[in-house]
Protein backbone atom coordinates (compact mmCIF):
# COMPACT_ATOMS: atom_id res chain seq x y z
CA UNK A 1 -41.75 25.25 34.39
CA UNK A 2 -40.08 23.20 31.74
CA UNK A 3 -39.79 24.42 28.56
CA UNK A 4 -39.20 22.82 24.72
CA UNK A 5 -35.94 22.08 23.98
CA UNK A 6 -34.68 21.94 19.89
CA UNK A 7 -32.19 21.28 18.44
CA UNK A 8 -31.11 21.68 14.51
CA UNK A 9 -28.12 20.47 12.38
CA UNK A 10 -26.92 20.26 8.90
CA UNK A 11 -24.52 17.51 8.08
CA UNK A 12 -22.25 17.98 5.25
CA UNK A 13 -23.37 15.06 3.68
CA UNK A 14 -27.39 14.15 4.10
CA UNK A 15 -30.42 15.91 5.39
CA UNK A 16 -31.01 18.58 8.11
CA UNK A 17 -32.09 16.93 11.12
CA UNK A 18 -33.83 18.22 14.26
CA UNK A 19 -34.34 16.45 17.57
CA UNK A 20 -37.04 18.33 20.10
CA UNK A 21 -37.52 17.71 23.64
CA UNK A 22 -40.96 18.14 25.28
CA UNK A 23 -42.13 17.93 28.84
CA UNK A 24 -45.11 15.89 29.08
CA UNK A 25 -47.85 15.93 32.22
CA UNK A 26 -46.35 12.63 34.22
CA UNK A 27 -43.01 14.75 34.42
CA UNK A 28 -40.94 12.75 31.76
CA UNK A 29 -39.67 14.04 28.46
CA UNK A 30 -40.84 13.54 25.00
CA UNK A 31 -37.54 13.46 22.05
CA UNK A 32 -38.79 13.53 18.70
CA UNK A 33 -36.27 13.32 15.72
CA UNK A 34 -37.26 15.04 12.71
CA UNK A 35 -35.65 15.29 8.97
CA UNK A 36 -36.17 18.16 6.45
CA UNK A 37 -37.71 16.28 3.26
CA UNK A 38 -39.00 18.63 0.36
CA UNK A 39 -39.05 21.64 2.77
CA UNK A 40 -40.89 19.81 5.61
CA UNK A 41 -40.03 18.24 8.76
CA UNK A 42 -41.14 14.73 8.43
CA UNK A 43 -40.31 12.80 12.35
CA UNK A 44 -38.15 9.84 11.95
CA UNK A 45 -38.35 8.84 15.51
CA UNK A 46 -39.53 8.77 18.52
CA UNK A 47 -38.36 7.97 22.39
CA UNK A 48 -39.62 8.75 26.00
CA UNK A 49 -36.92 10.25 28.19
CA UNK A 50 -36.67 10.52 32.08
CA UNK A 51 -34.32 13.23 32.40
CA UNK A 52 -32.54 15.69 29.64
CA UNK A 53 -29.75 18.49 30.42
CA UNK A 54 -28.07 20.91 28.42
CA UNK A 55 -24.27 21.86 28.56
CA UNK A 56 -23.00 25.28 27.34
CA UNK A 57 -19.83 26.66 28.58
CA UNK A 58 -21.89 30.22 29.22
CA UNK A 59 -24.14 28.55 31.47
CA UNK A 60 -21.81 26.99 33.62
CA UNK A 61 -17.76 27.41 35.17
CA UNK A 62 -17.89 23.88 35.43
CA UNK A 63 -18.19 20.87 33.30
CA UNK A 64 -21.28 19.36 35.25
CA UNK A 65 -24.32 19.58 32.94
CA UNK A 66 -27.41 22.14 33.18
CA UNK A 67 -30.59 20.65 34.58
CA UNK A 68 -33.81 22.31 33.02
CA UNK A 69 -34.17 24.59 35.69
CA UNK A 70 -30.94 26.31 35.31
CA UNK A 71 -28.97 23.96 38.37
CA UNK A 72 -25.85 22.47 37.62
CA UNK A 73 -26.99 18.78 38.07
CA UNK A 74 -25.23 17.76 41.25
């Protein structure tokens, strides 16, 4: 099962920023961008995605990225 996938930043110069990654039901990927205005995360965009991985150097020896399962992507 896929799970939600977010991200958060603080620049040193500007506003925090967020970007989430959702599964949706046809199998593709929702990434939302968000920005912390006034203590609240206002979105600032929107895109549908086909395909997202992660990359950590804990997850993986090599430097092929992580698929959502958990597979290095091949």
């Amino acid at each position: 099962m896929k799970s939600k996938i977010v991200v958060k930043w603080t620049p040193v110069h500007g506003r925090s920023r967020k970007l989430v990654f959702e599964p949706r039901p046809d199998g593709d990927w929702a990434r939302l961008e968000f920005e912390l205005r006034e203590s609240q995360w206002r979105e600032v965009g929107f895109e549908s995605v086909t395909e997202v991985s992660v990359t950590t150097p804990a997850d993986t020896d090599s430097d092929q990225p992580v698929s959502e399962e958990g597979d290095a992507d091949e």
